[in-house]
PDB file of N, CA and C in Angstrom:
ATOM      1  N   UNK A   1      31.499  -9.948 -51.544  1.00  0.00           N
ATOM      2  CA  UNK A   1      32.784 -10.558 -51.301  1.00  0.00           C
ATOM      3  C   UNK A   1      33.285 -11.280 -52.553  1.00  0.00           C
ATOM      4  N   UNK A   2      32.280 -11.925 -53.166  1.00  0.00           N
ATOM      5  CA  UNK A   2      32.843 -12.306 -54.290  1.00  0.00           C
ATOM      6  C   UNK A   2      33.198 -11.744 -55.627  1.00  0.00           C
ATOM      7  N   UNK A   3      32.988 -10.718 -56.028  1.00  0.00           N
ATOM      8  CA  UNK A   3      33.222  -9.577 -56.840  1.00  0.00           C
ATOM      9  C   UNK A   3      34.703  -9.095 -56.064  1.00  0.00           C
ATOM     10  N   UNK A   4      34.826  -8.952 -54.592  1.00  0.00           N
ATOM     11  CA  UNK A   4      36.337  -8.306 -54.555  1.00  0.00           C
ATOM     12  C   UNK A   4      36.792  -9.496 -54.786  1.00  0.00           C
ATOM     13  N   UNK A   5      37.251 -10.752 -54.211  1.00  0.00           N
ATOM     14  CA  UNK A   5      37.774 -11.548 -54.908  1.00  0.00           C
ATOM     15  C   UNK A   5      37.794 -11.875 -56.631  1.00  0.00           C
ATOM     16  N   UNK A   6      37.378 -11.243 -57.116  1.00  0.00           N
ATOM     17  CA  UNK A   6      37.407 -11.877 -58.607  1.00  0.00           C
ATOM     18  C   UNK A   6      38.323 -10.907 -58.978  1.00  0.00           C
ATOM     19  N   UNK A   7      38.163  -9.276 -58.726  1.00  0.00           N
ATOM     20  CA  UNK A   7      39.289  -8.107 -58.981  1.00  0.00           C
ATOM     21  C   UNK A   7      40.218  -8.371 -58.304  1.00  0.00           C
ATOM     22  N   UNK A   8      40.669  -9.463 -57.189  1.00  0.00           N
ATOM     23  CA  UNK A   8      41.585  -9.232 -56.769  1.00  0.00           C
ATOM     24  C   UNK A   8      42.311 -10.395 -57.331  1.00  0.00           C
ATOM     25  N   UNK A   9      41.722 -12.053 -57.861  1.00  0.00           N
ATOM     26  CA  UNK A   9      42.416 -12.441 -58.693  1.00  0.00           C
ATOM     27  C   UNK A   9      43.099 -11.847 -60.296  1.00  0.00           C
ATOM     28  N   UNK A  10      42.312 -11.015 -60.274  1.00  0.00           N
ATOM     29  CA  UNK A  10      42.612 -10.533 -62.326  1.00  0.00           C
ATOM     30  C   UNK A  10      44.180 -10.687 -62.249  1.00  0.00           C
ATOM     31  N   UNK A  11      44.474  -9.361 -61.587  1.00  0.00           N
ATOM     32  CA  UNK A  11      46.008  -9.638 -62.098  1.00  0.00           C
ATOM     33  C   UNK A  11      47.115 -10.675 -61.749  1.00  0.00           C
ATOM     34  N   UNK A  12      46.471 -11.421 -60.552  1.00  0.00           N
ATOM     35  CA  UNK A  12      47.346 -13.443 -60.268  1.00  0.00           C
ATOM     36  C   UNK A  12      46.919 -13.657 -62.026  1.00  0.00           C
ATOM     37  N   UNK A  13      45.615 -13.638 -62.168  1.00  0.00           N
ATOM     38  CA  UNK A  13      45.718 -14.546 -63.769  1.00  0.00           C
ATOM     39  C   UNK A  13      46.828 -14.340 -64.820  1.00  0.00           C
ATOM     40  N   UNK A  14      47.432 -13.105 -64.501  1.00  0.00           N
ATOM     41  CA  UNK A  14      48.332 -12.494 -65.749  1.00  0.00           C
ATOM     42  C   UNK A  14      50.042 -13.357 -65.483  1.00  0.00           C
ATOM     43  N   UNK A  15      50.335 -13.880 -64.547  1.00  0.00           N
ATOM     44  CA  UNK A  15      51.237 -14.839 -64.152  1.00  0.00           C
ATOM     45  C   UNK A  15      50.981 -15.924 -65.312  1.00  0.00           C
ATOM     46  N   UNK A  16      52.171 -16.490 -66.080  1.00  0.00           N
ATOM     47  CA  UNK A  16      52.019 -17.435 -67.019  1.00  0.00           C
ATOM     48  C   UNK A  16      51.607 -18.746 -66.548  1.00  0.00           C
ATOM     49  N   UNK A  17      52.250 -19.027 -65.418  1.00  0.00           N
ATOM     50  CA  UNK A  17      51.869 -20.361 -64.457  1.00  0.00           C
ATOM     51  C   UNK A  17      49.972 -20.257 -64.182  1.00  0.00           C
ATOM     52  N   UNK A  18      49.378 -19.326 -64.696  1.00  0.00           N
ATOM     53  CA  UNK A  18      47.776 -19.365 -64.003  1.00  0.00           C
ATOM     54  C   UNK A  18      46.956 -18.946 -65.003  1.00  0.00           C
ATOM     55  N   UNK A  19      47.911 -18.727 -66.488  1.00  0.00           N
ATOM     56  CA  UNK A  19      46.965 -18.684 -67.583  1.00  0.00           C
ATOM     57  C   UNK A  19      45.512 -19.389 -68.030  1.00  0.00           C
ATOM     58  N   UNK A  20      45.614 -20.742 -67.034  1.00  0.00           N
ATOM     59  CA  UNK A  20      44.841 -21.546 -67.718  1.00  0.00           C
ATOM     60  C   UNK A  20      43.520 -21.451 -66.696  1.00  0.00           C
ATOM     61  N   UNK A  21      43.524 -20.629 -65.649  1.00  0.00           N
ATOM     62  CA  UNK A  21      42.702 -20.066 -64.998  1.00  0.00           C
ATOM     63  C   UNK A  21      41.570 -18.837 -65.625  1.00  0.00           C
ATOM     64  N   UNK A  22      42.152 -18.557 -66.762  1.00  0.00           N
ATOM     65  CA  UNK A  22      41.527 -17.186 -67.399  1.00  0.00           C
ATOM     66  C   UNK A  22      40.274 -17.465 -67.826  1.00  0.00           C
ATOM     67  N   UNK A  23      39.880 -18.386 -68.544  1.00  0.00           N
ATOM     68  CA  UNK A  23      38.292 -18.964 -69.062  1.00  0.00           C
ATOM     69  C   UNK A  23      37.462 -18.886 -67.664  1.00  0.00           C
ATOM     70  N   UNK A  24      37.374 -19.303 -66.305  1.00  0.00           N
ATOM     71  CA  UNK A  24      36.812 -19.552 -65.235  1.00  0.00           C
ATOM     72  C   UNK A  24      36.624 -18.869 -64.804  1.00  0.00           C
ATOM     73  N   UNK A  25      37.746 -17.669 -64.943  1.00  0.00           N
ATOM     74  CA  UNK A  25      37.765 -16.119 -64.251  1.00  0.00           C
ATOM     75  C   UNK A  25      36.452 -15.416 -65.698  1.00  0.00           C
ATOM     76  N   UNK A  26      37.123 -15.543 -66.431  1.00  0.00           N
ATOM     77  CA  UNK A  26      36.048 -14.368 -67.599  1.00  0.00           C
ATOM     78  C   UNK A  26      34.395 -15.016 -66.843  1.00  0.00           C
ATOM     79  N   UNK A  27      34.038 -16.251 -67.057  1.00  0.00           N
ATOM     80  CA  UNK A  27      32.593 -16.149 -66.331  1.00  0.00           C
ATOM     81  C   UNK A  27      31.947 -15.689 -65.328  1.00  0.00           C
ATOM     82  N   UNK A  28      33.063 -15.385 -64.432  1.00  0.00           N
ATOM     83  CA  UNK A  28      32.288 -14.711 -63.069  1.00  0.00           C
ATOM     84  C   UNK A  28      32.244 -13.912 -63.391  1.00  0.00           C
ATOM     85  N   UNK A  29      33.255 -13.007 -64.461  1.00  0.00           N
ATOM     86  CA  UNK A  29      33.627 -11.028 -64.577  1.00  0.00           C
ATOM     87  C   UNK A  29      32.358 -11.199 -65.545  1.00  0.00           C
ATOM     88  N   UNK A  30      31.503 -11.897 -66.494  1.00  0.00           N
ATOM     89  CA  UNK A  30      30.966 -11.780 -67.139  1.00  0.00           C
ATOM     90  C   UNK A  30      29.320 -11.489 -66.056  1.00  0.00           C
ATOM     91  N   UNK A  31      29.561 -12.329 -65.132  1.00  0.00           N
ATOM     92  CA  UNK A  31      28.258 -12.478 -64.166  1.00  0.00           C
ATOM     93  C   UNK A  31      28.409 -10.895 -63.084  1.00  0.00           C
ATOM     94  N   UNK A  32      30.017 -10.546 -62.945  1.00  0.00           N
ATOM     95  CA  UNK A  32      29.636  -9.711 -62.326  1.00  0.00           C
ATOM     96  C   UNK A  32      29.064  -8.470 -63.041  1.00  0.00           C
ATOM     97  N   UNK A  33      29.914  -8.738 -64.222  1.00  0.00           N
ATOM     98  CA  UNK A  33      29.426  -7.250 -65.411  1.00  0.00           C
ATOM     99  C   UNK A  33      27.284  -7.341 -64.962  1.00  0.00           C
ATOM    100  N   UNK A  34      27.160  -8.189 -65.242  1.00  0.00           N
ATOM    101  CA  UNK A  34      25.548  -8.210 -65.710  1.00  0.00           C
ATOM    102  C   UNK A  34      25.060  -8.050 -64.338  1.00  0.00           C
ATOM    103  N   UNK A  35      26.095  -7.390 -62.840  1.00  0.00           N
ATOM    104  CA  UNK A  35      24.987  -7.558 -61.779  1.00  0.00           C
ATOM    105  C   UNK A  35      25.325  -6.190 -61.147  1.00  0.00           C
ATOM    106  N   UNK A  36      26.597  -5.703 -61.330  1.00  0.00           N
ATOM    107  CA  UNK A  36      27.066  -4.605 -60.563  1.00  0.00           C
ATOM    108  C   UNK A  36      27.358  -3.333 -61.515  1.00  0.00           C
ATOM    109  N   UNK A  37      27.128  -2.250 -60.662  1.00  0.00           N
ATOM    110  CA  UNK A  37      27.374  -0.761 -60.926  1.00  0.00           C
ATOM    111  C   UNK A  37      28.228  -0.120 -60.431  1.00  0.00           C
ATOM    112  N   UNK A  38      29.238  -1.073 -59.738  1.00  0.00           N
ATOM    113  CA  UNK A  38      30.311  -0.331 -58.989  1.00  0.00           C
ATOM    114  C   UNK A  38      31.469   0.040 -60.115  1.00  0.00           C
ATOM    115  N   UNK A  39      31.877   1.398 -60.541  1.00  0.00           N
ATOM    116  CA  UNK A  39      32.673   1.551 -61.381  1.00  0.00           C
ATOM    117  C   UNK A  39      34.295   1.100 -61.533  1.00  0.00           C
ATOM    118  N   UNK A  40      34.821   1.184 -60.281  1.00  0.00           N
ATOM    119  CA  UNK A  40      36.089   0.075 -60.307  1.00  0.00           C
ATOM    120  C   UNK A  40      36.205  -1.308 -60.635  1.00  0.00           C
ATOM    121  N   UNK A  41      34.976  -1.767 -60.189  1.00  0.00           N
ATOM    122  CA  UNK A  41      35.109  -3.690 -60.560  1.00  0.00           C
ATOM    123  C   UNK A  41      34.602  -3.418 -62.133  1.00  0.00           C
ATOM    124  N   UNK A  42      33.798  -2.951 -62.615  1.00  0.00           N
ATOM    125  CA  UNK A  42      33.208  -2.647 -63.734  1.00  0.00           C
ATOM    126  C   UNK A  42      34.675  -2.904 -64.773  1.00  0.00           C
ATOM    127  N   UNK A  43      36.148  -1.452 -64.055  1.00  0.00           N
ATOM    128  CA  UNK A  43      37.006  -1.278 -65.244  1.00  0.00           C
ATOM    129  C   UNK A  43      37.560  -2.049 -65.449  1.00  0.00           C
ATOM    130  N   UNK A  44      38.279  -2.888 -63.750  1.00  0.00           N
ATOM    131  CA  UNK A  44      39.279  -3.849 -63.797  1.00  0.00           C
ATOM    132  C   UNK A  44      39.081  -5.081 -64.321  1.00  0.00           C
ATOM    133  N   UNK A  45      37.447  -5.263 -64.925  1.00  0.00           N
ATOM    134  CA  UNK A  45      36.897  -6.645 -65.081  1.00  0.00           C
ATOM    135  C   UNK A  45      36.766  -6.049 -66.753  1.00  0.00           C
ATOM    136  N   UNK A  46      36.470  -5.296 -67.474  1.00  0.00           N
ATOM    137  CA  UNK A  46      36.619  -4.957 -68.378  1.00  0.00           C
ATOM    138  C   UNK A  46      37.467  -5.264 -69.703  1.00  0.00           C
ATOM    139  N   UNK A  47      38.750  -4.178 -68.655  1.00  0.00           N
ATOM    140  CA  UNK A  47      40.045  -4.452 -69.079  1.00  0.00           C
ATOM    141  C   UNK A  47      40.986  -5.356 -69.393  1.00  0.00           C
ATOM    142  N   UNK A  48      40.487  -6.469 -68.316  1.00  0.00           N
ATOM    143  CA  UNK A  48      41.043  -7.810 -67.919  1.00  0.00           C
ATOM    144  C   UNK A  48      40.896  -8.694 -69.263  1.00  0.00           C
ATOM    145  N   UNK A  49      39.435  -8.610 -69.210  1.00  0.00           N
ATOM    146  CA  UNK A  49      38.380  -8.836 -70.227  1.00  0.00           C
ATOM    147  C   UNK A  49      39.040  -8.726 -72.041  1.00  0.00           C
ATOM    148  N   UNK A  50      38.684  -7.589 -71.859  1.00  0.00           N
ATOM    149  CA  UNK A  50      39.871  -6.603 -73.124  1.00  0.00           C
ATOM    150  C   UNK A  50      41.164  -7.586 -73.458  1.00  0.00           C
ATOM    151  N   UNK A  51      42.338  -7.627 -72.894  1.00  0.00           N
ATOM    152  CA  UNK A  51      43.033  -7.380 -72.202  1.00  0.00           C
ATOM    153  C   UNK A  51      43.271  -9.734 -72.745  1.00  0.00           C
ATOM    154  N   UNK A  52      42.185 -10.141 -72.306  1.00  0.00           N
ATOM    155  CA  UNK A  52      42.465 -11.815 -73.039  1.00  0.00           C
ATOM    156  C   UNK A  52      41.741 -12.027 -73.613  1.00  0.00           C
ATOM    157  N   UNK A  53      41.549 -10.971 -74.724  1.00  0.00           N
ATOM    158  CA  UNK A  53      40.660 -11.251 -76.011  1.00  0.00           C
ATOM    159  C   UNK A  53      39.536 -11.168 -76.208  1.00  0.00           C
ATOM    160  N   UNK A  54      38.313 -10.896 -75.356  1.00  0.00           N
ATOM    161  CA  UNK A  54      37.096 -11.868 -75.112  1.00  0.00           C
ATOM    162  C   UNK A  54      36.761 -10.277 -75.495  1.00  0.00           C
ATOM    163  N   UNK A  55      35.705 -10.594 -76.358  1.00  0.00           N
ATOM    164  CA  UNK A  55      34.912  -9.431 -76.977  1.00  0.00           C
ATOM    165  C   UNK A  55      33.504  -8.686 -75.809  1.00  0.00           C
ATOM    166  N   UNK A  56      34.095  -7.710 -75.466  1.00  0.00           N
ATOM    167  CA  UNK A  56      33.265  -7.209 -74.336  1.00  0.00           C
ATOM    168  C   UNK A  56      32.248  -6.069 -74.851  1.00  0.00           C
ATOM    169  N   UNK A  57      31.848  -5.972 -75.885  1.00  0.00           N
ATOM    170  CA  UNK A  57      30.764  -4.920 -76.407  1.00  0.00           C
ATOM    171  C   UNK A  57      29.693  -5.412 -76.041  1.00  0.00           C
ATOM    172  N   UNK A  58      29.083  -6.415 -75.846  1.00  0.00           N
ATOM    173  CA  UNK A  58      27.903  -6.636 -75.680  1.00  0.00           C
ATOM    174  C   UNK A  58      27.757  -6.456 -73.629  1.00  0.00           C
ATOM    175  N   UNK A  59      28.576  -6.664 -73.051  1.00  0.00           N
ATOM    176  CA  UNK A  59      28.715  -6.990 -71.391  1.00  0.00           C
ATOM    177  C   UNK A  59      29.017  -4.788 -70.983  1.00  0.00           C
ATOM    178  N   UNK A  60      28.975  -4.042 -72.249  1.00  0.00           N
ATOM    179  CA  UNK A  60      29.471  -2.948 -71.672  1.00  0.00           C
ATOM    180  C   UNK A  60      28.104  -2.052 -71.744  1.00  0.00           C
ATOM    181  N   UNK A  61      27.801  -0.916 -70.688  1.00  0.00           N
ATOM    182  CA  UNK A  61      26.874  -0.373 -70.664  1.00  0.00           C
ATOM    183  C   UNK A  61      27.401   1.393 -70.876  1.00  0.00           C
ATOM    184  N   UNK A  62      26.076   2.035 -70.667  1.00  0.00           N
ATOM    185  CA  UNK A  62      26.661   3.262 -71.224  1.00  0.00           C
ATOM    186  C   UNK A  62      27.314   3.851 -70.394  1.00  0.00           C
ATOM    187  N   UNK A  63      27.376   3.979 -69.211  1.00  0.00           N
ATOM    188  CA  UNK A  63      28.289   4.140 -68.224  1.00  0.00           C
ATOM    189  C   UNK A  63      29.558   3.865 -68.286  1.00  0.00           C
ATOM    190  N   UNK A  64      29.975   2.443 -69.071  1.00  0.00           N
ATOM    191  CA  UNK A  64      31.269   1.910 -69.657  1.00  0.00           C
ATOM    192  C   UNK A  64      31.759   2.665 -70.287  1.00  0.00           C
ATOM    193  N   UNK A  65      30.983   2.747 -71.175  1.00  0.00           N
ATOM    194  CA  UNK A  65      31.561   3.858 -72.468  1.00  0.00           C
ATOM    195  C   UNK A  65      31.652   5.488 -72.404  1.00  0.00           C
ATOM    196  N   UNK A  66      31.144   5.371 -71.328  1.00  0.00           N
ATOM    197  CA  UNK A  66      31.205   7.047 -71.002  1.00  0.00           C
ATOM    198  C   UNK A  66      32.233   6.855 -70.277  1.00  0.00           C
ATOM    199  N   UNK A  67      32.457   5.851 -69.419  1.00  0.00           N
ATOM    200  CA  UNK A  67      34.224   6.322 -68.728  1.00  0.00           C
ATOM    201  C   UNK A  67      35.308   6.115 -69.945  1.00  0.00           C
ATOM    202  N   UNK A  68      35.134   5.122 -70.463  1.00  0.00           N
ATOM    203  CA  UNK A  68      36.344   4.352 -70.960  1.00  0.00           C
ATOM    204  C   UNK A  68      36.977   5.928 -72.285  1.00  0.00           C
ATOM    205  N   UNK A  69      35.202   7.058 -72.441  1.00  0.00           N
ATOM    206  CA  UNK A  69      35.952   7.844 -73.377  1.00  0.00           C
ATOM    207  C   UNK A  69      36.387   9.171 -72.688  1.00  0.00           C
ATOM    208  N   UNK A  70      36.287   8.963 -71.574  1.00  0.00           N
ATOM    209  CA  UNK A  70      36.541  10.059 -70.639  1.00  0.00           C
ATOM    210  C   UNK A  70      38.166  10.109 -70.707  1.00  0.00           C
ATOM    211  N   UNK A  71      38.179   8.780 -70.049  1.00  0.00           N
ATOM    212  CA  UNK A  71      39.687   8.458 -69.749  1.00  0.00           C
ATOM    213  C   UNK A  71      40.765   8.056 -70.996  1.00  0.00           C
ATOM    214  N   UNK A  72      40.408   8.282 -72.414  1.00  0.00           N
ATOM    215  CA  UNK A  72      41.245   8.410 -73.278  1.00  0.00           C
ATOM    216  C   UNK A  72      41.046  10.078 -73.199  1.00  0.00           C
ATOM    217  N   UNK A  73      39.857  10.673 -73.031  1.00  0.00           N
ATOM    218  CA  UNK A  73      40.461  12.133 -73.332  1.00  0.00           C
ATOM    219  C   UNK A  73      41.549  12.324 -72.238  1.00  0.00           C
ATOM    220  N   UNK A  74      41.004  11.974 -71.011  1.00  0.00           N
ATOM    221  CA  UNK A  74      42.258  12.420 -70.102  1.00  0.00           C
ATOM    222  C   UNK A  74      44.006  12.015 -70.939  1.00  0.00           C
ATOM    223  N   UNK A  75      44.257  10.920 -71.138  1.00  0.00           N
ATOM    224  CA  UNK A  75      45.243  10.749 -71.445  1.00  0.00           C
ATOM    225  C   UNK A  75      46.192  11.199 -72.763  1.00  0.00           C
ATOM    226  N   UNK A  76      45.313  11.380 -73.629  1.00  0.00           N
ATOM    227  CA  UNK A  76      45.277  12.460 -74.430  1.00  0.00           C
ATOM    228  C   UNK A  76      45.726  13.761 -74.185  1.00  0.00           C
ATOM    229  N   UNK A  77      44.762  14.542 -73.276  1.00  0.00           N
ATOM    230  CA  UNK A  77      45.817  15.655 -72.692  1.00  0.00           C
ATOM    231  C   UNK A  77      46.949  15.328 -71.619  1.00  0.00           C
ATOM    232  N   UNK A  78      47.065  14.333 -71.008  1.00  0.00           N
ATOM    233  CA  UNK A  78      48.143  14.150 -70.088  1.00  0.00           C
ATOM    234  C   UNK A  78      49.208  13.829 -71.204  1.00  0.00           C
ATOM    235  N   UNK A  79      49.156  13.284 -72.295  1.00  0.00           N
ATOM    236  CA  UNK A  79      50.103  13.354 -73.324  1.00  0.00           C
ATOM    237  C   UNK A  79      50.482  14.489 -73.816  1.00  0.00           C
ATOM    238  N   UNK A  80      49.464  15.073 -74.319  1.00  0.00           N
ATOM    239  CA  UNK A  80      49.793  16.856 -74.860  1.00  0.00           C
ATOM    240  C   UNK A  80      50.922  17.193 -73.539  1.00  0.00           C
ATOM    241  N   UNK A  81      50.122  17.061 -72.707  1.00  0.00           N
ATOM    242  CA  UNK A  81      50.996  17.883 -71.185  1.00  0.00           C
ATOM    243  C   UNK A  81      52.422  17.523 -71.228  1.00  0.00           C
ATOM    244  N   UNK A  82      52.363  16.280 -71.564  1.00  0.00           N
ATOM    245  CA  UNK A  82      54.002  16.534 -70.973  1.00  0.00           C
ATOM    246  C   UNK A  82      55.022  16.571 -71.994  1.00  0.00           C
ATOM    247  N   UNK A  83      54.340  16.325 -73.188  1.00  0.00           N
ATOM    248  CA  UNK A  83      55.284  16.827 -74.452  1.00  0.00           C
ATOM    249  C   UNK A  83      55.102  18.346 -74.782  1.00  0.00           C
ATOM    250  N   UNK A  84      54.311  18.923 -74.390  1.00  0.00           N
ATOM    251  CA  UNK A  84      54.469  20.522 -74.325  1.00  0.00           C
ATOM    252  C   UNK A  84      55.310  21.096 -73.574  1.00  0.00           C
ATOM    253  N   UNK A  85      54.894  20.512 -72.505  1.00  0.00           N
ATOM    254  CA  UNK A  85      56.063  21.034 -71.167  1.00  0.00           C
ATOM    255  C   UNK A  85      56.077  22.396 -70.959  1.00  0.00           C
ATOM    256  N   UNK A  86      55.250  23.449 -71.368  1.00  0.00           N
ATOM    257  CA  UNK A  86      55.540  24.930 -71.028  1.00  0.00           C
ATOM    258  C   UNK A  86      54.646  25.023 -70.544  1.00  0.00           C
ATOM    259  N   UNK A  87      53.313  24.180 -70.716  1.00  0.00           N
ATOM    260  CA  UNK A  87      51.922  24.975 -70.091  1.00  0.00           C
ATOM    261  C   UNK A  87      51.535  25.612 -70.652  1.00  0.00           C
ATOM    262  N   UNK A  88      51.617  25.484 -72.340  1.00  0.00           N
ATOM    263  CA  UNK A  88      50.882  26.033 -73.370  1.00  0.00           C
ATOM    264  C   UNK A  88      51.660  27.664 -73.232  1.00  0.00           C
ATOM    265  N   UNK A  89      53.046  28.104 -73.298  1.00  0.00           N
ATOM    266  CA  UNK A  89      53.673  29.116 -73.369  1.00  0.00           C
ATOM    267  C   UNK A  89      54.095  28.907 -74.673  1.00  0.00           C
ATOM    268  N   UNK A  90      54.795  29.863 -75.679  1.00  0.00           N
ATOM    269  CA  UNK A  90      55.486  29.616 -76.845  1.00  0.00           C
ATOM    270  C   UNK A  90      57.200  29.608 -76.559  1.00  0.00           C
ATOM    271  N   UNK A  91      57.283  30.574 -75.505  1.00  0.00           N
ATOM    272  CA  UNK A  91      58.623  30.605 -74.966  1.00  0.00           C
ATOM    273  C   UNK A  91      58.921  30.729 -73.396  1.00  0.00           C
ATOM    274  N   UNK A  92      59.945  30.613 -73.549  1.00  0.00           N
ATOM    275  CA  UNK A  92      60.393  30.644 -71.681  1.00  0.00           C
ATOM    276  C   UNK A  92      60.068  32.051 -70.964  1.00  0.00           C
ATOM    277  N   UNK A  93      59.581  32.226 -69.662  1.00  0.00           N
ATOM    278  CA  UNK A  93      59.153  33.235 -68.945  1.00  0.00           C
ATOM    279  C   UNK A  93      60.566  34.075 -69.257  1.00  0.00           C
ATOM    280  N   UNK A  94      60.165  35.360 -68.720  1.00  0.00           N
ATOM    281  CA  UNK A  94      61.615  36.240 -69.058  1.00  0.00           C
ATOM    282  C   UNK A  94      62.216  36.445 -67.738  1.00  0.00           C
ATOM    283  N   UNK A  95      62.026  35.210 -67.020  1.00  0.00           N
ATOM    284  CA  UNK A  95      62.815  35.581 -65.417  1.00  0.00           C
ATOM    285  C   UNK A  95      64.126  34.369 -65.309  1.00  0.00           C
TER     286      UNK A  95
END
């Protein structure tokens, strides 16, 4: 329960009025990093992480890094994709 509560504060912290909440929040995401394997709390606590500076290389495991390079390749081709726009054709179908 307390891990969903901590993902479910992250993004209240990003409100300017609750900035000063962010130090209090990074220690639990830091406690949850070092206890859980669940890959969603893992990203959103990560990112968050990322995200107000706080140097997260040491809190990331290889599992981290195997998504985090997954999901630049994805976006990578979801970029190709939609600036290609043909579906890898050179020209328009002849219909």
């Amino acid at each position: 329960m307390r891990d969903a509560a901590l993902v479910a504060a992250i993004p209240l912290a990003e409100h300017h009025a609750l900035t000063e909440y962010r130090n209090e929040l990074a220690d639990h995401a830091r406690r949850l990093l070092s206890n859980s394997t669940d890959r969603y709390k893992r990203d959103r606590t990560l990112d968050a992480l990322n995200a107000w500076g706080h140097d997260t290389s040491t809190l990331e495991n290889a599992n981290d890094i195997a998504a985090r390079e997954y999901h630049a390749r994805m976006a990578d081709h979801d970029l190709w994709w939609a600036s290609n726009g043909t579906g890898g054709c050179a020209e328009d179908p002849p219909f």
